[in-house]
PDB file of N, CA and C in Angstrom:
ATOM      1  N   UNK A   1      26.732  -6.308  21.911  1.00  0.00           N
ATOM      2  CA  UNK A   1      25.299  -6.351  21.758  1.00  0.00           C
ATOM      3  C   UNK A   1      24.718  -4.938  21.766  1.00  0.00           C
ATOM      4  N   UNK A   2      25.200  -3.900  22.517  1.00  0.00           N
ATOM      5  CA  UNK A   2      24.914  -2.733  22.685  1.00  0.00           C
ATOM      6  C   UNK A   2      25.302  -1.828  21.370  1.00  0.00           C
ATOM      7  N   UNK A   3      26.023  -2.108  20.509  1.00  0.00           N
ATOM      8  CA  UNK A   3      26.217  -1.571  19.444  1.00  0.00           C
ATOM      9  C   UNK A   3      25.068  -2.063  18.395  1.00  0.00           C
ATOM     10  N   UNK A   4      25.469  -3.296  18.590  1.00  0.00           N
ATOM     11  CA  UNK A   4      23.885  -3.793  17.358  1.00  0.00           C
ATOM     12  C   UNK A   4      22.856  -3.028  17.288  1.00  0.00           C
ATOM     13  N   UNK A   5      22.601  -3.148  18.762  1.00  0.00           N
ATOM     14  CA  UNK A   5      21.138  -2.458  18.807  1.00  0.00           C
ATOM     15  C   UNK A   5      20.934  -0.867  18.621  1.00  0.00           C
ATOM     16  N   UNK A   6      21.951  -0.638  19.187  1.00  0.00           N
ATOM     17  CA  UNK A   6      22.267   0.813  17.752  1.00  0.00           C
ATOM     18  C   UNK A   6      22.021   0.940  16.868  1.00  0.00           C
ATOM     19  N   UNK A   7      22.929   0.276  16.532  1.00  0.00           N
ATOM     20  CA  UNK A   7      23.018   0.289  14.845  1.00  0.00           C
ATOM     21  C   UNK A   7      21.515   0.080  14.528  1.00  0.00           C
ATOM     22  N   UNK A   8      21.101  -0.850  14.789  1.00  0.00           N
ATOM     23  CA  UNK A   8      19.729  -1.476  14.056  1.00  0.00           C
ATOM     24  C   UNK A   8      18.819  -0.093  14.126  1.00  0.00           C
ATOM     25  N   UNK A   9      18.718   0.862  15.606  1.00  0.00           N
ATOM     26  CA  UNK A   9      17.945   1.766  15.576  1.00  0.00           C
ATOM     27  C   UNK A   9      18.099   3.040  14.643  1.00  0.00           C
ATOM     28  N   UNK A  10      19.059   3.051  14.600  1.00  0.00           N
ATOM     29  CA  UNK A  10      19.653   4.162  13.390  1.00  0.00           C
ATOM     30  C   UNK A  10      19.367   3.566  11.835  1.00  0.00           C
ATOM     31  N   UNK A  11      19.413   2.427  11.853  1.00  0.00           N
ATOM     32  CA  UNK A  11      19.160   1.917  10.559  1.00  0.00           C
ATOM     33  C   UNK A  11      17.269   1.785  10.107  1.00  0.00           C
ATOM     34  N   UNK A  12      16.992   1.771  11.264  1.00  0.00           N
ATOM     35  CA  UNK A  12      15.164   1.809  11.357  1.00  0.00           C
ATOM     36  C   UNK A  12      14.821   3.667  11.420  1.00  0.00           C
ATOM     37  N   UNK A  13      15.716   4.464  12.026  1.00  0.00           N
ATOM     38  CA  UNK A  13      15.206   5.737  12.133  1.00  0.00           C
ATOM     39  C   UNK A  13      15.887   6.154  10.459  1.00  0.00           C
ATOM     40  N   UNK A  14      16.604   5.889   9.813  1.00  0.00           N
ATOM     41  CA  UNK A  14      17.250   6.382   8.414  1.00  0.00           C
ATOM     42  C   UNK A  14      15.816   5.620   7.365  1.00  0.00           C
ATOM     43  N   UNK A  15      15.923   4.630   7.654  1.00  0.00           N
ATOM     44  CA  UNK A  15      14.383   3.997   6.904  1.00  0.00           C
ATOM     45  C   UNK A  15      13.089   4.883   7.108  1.00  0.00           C
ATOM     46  N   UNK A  16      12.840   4.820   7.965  1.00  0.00           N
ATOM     47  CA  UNK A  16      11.397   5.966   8.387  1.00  0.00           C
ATOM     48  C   UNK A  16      11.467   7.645   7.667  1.00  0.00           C
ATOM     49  N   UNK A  17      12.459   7.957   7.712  1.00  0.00           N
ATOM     50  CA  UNK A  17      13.142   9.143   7.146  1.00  0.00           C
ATOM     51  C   UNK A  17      13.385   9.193   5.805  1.00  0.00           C
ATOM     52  N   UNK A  18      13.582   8.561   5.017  1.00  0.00           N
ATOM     53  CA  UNK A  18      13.529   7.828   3.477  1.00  0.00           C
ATOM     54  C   UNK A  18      12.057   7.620   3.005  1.00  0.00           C
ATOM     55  N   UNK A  19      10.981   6.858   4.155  1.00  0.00           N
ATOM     56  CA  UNK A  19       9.608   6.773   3.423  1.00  0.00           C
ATOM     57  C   UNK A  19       9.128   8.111   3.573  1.00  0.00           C
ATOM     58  N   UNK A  20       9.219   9.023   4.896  1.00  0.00           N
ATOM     59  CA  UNK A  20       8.447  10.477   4.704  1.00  0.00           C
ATOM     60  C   UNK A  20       9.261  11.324   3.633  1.00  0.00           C
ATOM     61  N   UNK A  21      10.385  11.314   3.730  1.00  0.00           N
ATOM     62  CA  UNK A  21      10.761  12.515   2.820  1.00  0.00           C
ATOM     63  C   UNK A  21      10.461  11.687   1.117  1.00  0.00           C
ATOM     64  N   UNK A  22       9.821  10.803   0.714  1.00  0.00           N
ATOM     65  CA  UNK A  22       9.589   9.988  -0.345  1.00  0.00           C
ATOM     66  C   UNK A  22       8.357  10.091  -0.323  1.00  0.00           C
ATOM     67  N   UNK A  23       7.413  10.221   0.667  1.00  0.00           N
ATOM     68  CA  UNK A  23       5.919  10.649   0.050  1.00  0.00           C
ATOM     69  C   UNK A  23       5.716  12.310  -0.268  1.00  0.00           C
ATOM     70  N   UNK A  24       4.335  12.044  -1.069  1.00  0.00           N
ATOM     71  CA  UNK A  24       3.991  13.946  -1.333  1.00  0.00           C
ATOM     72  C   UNK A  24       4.292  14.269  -0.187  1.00  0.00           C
ATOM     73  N   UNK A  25       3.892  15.872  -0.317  1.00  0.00           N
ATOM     74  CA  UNK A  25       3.854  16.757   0.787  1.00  0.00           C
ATOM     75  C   UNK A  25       2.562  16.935   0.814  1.00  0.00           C
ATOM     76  N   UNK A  26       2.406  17.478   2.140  1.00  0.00           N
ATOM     77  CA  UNK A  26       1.467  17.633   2.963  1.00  0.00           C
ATOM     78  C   UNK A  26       0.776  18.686   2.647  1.00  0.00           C
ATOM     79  N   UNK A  27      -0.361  18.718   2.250  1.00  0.00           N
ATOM     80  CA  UNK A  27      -1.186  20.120   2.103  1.00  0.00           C
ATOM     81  C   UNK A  27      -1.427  21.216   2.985  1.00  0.00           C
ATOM     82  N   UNK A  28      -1.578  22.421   2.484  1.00  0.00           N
ATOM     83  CA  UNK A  28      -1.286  23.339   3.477  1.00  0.00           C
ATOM     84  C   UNK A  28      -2.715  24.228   2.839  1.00  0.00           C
ATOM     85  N   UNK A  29      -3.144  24.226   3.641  1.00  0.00           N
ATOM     86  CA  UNK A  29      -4.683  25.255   3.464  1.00  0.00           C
ATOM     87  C   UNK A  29      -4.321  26.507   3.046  1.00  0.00           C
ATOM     88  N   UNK A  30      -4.529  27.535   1.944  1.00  0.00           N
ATOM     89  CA  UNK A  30      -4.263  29.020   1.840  1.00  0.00           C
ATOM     90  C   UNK A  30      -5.847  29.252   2.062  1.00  0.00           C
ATOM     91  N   UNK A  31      -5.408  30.983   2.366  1.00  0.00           N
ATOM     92  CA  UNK A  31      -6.689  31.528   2.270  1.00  0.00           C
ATOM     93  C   UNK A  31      -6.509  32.445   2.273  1.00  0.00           C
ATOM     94  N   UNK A  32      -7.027  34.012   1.750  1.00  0.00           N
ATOM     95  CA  UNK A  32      -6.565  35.728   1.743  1.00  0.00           C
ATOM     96  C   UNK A  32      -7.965  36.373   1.091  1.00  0.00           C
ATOM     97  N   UNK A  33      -8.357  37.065   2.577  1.00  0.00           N
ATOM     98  CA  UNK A  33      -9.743  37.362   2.216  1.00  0.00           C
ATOM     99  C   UNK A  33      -9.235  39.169   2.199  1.00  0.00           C
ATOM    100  N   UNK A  34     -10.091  39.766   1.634  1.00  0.00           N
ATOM    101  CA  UNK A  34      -9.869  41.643   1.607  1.00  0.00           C
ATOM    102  C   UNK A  34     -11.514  42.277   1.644  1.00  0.00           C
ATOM    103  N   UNK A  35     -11.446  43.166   2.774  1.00  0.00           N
ATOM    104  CA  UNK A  35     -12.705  43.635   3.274  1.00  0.00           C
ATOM    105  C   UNK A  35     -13.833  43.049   3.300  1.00  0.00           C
ATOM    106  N   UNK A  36     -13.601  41.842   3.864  1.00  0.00           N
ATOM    107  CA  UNK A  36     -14.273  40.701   3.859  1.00  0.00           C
ATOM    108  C   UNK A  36     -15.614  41.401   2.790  1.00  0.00           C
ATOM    109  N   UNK A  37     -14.858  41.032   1.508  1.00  0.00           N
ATOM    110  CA  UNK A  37     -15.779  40.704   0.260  1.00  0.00           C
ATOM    111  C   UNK A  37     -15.686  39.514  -0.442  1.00  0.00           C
ATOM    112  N   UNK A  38     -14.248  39.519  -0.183  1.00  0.00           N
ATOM    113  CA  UNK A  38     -13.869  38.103  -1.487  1.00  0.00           C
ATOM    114  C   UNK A  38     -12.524  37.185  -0.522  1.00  0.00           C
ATOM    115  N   UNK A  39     -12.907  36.040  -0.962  1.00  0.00           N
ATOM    116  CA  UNK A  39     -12.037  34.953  -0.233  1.00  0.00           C
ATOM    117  C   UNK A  39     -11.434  33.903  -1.012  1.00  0.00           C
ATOM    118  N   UNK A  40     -10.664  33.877  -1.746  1.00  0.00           N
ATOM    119  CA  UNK A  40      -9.486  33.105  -2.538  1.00  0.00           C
ATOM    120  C   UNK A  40      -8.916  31.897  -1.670  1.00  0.00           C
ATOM    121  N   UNK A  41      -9.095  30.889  -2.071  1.00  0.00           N
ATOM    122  CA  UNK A  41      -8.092  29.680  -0.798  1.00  0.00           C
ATOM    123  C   UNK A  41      -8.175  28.635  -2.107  1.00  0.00           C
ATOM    124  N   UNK A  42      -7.547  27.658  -1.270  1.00  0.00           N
ATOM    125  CA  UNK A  42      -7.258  26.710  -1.922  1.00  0.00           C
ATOM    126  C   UNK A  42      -6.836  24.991  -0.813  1.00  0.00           C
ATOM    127  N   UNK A  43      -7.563  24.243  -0.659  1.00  0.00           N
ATOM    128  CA  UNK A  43      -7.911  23.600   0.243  1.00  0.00           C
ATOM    129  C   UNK A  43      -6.984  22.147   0.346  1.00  0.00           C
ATOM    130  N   UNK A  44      -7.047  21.517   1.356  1.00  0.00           N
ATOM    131  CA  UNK A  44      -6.658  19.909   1.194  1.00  0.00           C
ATOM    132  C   UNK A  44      -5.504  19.274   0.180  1.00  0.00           C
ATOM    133  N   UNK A  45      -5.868  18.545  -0.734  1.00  0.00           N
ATOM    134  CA  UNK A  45      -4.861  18.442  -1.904  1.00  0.00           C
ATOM    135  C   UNK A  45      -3.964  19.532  -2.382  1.00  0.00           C
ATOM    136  N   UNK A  46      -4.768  20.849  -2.300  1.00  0.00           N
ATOM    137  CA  UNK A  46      -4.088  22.173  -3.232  1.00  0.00           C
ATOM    138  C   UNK A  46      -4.386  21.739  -4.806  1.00  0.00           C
ATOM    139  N   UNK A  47      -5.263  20.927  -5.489  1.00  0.00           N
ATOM    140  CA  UNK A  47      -4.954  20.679  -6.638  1.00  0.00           C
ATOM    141  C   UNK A  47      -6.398  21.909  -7.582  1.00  0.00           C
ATOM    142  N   UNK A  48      -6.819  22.723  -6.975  1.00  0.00           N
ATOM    143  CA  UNK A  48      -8.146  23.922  -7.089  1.00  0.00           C
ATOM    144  C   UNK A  48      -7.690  24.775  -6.553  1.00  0.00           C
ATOM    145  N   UNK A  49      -8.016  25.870  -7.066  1.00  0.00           N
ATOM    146  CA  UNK A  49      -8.307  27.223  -6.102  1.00  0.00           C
ATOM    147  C   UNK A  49      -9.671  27.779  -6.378  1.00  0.00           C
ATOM    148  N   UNK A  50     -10.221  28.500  -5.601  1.00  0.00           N
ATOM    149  CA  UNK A  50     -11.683  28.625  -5.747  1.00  0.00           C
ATOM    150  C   UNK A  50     -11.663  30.122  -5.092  1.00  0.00           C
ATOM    151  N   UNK A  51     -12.483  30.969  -5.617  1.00  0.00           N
ATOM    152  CA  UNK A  51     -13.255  32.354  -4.812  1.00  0.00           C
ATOM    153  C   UNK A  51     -14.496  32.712  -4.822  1.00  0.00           C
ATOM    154  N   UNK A  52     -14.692  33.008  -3.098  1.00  0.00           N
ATOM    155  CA  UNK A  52     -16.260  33.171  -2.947  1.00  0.00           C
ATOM    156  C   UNK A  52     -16.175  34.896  -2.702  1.00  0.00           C
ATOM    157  N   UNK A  53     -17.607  35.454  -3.232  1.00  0.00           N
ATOM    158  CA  UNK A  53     -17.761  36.380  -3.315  1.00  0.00           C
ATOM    159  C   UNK A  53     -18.802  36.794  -2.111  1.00  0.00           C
ATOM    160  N   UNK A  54     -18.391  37.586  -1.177  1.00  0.00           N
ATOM    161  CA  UNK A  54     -18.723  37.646   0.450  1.00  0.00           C
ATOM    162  C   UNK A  54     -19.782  39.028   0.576  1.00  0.00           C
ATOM    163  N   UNK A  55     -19.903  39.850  -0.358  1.00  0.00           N
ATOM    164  CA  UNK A  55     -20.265  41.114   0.260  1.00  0.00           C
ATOM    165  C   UNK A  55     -21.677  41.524  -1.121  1.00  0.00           C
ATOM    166  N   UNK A  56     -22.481  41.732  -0.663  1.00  0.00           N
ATOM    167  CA  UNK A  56     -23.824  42.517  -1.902  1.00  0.00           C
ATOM    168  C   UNK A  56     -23.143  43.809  -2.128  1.00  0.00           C
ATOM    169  N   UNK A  57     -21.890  43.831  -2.929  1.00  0.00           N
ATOM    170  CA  UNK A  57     -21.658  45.254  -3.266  1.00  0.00           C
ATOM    171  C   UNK A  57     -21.382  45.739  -4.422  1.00  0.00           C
ATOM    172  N   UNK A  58     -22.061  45.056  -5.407  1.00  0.00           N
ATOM    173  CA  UNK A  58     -22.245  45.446  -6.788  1.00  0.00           C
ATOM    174  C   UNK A  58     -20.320  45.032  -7.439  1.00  0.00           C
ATOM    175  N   UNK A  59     -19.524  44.178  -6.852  1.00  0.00           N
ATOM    176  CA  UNK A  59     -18.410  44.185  -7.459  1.00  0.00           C
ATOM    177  C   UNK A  59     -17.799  42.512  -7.712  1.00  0.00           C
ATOM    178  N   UNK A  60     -17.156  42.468  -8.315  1.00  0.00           N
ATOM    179  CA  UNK A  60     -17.077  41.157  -8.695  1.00  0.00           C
ATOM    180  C   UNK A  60     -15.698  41.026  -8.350  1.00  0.00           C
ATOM    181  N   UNK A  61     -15.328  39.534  -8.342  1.00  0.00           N
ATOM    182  CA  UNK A  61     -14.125  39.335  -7.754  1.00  0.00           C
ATOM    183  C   UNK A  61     -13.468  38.078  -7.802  1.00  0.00           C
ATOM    184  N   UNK A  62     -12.226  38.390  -7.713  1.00  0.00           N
ATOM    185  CA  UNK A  62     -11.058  37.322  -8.242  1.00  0.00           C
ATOM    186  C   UNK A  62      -9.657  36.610  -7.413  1.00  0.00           C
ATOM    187  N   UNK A  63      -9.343  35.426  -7.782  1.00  0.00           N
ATOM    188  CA  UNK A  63      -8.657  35.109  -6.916  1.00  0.00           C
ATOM    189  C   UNK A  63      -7.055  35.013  -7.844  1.00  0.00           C
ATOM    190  N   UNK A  64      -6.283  35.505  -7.709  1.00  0.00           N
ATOM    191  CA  UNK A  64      -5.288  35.390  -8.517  1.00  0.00           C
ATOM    192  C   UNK A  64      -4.250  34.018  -8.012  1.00  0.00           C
ATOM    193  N   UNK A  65      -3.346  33.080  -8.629  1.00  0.00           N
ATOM    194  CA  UNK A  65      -3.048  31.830  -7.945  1.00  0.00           C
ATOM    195  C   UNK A  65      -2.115  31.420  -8.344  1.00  0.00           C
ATOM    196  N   UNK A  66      -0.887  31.006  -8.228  1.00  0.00           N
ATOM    197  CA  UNK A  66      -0.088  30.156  -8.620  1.00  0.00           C
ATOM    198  C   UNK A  66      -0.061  28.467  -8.458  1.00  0.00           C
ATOM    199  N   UNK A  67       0.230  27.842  -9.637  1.00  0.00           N
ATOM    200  CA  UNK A  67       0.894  26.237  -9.418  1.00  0.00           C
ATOM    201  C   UNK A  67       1.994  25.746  -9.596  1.00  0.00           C
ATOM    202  N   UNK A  68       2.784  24.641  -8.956  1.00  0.00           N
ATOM    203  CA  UNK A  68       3.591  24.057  -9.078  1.00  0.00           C
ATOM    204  C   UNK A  68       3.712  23.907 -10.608  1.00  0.00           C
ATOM    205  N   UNK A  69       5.548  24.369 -11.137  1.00  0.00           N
ATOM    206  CA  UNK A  69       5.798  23.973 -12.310  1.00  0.00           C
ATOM    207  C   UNK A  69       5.546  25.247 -13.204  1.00  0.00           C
ATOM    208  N   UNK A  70       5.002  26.124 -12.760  1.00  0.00           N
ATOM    209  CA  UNK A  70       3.877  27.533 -13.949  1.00  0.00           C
ATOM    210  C   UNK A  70       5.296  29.062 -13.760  1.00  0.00           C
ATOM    211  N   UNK A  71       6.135  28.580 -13.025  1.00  0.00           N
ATOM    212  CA  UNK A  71       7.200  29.351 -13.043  1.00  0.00           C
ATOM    213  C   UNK A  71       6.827  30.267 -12.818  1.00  0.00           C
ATOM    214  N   UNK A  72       5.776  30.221 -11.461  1.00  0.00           N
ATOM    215  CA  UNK A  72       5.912  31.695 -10.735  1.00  0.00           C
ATOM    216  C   UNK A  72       4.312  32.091 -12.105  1.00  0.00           C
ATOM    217  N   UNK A  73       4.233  32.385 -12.773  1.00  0.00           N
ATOM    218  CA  UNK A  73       3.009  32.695 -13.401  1.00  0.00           C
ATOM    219  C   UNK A  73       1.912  32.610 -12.889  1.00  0.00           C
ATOM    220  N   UNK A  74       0.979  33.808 -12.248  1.00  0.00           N
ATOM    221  CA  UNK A  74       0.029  33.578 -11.839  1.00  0.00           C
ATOM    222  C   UNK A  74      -1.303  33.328 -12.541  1.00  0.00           C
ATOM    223  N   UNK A  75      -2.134  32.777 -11.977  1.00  0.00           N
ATOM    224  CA  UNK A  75      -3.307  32.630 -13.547  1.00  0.00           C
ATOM    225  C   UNK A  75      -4.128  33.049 -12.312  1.00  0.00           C
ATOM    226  N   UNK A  76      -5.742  33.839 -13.065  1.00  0.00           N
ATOM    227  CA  UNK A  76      -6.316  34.417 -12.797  1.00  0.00           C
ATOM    228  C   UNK A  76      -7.832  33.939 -12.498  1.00  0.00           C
ATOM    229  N   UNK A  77      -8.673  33.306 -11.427  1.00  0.00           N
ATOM    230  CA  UNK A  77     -10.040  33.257 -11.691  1.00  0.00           C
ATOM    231  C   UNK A  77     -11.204  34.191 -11.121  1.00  0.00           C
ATOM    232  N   UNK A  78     -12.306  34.583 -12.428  1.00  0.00           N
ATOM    233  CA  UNK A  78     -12.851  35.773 -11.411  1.00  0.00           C
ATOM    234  C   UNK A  78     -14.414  34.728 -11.582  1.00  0.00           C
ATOM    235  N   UNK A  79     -14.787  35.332 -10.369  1.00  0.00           N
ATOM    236  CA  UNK A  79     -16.268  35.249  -9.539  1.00  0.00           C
ATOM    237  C   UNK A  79     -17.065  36.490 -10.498  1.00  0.00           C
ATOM    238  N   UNK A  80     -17.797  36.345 -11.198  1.00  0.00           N
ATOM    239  CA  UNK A  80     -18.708  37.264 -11.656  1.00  0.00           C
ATOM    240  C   UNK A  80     -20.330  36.940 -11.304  1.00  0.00           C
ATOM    241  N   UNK A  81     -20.457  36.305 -10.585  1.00  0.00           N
ATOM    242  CA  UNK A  81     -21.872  35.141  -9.963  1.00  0.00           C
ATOM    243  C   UNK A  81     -22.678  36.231  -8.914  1.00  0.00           C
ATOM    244  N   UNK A  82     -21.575  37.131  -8.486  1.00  0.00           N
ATOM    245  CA  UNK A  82     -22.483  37.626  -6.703  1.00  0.00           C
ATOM    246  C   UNK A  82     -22.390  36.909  -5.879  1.00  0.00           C
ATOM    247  N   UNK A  83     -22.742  37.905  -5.180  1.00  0.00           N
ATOM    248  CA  UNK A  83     -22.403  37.805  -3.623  1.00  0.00           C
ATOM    249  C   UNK A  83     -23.188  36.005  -2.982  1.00  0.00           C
ATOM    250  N   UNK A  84     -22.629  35.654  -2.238  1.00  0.00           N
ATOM    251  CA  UNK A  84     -22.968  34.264  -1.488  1.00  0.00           C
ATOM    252  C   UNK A  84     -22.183  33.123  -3.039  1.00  0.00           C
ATOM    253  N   UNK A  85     -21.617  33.538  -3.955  1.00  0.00           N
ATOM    254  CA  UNK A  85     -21.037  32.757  -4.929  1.00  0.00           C
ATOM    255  C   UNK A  85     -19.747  32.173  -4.909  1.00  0.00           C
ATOM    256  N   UNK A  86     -19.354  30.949  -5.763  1.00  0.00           N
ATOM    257  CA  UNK A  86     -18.236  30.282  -5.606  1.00  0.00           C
ATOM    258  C   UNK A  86     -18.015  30.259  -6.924  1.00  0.00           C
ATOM    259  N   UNK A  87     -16.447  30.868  -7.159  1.00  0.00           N
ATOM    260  CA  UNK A  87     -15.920  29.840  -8.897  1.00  0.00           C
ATOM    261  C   UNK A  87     -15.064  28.788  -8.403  1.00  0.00           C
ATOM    262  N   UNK A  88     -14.582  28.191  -9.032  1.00  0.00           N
ATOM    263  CA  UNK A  88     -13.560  26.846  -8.510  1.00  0.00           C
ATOM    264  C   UNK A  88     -12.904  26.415  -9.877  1.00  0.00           C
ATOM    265  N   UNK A  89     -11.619  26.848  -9.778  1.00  0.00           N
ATOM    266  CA  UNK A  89     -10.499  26.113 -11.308  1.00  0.00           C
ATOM    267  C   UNK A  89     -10.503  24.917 -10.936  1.00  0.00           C
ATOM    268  N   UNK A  90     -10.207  24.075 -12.766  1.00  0.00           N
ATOM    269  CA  UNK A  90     -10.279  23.100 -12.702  1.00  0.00           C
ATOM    270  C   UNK A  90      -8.774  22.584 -11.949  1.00  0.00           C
ATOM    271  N   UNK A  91      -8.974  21.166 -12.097  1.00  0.00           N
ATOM    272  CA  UNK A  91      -7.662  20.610 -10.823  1.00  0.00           C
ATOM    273  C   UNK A  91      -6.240  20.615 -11.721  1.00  0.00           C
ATOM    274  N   UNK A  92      -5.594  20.670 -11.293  1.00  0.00           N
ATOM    275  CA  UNK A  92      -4.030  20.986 -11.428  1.00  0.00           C
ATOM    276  C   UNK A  92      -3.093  20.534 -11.033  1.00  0.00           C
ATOM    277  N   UNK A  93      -1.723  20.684 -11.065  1.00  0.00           N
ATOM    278  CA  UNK A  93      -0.979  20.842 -10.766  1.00  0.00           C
ATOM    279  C   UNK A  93      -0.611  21.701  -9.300  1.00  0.00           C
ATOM    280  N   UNK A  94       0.042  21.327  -8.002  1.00  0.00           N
ATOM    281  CA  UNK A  94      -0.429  22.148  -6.695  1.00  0.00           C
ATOM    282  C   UNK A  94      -0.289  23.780  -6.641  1.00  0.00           C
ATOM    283  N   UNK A  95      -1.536  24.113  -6.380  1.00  0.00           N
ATOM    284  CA  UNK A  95      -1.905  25.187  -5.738  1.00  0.00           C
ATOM    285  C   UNK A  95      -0.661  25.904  -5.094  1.00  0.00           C
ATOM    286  N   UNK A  96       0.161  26.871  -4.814  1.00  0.00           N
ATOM    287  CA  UNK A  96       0.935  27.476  -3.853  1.00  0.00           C
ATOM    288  C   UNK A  96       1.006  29.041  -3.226  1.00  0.00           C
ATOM    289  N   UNK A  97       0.268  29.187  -4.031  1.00  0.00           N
ATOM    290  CA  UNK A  97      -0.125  30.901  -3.723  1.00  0.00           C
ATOM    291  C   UNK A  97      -1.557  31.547  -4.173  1.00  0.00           C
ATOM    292  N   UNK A  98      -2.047  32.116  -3.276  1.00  0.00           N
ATOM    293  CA  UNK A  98      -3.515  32.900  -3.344  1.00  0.00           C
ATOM    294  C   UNK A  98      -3.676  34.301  -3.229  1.00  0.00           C
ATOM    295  N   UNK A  99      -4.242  35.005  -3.561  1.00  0.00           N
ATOM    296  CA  UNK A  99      -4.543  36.319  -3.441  1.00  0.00           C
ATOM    297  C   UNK A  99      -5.704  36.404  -4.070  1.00  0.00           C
ATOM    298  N   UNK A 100      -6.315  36.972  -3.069  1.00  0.00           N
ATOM    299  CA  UNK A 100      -8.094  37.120  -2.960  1.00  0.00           C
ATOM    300  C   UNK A 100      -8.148  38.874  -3.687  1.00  0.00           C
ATOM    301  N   UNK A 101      -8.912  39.110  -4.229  1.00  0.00           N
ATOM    302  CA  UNK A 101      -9.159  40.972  -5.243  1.00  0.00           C
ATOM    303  C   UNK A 101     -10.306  40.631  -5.300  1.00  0.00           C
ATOM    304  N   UNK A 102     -10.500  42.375  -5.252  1.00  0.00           N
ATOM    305  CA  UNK A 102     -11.904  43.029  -5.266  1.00  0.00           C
ATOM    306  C   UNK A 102     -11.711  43.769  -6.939  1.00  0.00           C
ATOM    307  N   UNK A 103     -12.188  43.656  -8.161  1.00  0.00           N
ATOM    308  CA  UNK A 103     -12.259  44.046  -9.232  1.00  0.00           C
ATOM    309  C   UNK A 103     -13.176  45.411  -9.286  1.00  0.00           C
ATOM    310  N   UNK A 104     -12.655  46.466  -8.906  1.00  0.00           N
ATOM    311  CA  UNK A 104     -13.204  47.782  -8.936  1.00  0.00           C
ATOM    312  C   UNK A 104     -13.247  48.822 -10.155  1.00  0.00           C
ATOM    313  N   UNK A 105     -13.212  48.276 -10.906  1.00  0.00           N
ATOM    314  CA  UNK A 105     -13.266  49.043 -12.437  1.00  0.00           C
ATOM    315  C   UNK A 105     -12.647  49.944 -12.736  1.00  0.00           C
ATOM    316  N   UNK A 106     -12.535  51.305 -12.563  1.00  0.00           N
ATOM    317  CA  UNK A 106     -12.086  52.644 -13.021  1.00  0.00           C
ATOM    318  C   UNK A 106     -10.528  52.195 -12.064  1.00  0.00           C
ATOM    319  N   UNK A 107     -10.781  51.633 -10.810  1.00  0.00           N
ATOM    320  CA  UNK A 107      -9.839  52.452  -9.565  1.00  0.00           C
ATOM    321  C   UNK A 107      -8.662  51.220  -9.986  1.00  0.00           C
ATOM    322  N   UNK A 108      -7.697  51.077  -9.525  1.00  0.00           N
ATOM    323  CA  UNK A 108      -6.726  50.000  -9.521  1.00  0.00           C
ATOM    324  C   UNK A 108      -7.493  49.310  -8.212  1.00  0.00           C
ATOM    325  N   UNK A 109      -7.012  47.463  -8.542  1.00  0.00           N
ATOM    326  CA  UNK A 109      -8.416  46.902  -7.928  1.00  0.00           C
ATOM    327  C   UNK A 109      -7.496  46.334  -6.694  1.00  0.00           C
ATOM    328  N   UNK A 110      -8.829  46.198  -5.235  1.00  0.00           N
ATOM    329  CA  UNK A 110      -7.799  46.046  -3.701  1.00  0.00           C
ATOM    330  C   UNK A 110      -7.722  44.628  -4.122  1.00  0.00           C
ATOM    331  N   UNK A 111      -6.745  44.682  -3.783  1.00  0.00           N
ATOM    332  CA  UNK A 111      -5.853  43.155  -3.105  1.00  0.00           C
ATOM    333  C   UNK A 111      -5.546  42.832  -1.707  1.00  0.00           C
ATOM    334  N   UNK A 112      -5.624  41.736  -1.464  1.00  0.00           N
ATOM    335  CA  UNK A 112      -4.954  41.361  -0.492  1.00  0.00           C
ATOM    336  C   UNK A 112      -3.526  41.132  -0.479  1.00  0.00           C
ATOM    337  N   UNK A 113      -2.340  40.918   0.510  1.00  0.00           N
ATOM    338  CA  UNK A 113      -1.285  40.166   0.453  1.00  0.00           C
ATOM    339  C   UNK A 113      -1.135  38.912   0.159  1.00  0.00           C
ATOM    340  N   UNK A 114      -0.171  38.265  -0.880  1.00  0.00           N
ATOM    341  CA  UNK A 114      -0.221  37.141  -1.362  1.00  0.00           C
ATOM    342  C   UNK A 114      -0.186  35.979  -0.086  1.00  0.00           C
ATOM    343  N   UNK A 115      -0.657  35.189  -0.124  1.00  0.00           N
ATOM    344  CA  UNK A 115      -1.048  34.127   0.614  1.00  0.00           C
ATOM    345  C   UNK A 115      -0.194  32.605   0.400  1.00  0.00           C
ATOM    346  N   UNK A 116       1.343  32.269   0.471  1.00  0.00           N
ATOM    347  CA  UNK A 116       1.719  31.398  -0.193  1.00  0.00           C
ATOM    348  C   UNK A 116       2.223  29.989   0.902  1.00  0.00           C
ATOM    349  N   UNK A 117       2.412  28.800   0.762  1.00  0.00           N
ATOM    350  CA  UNK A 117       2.584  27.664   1.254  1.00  0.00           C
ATOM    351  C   UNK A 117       3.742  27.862   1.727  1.00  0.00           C
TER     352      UNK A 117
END
């Protein structure tokens, strides 16, 4: 009897283990802000990335991003709105990497460190 009930529990913990590793994954919040001007994230689902533009300093700004499937290819969205502004890409394929930029014209433009899941 003491084996059954083994067994049965191992056979209920291998089941439970089969439905989680069989649903999506779990979303993981990014976010990578730089001199607190500009803030790149990508929220909940991961299926958007969005950048708000944080600072009145005459500069515009971008969130650079990767998705699931884009082979590492980052695609690019910029905030040209000003300061207190939001852009937001359309939905996708998941979100996995963020990097928040400050678009400084003449200079090579600041970045943050990439921000990835």
């Amino acid at each position: 009897m003491g084996k059954m009930k083994k067994s049965g529990m191992i056979a209920l913990g291998l089941g439970a283990a089969a439905v989680i590793c069989s649903s999506p994954a779990m979303a993981i919040d990014l976010s990578s802000t730089k001199d607190n001007a500009v803030r790149g994230y990508s929220y909940g689902t991961n299926t958007r990335a969005a950048v708000t533009d944080l600072k009145q300093d005459g500069m515009t700004v971008y969130v650079r991003y990767s998705r699931k499937n884009s082979d590492g290819y980052p695609y690019t969205l910029h905030n040209k709105g000003g300061s207190g502004t939001t852009a937001t890409s359309g939905a996708g394929n998941t979100v996995w990497m963020v990097q928040g930029c400050i678009s400084v014209g003449w200079a090579p433009d600041k970045c943050d460190v990439e921000r990835t899941s």
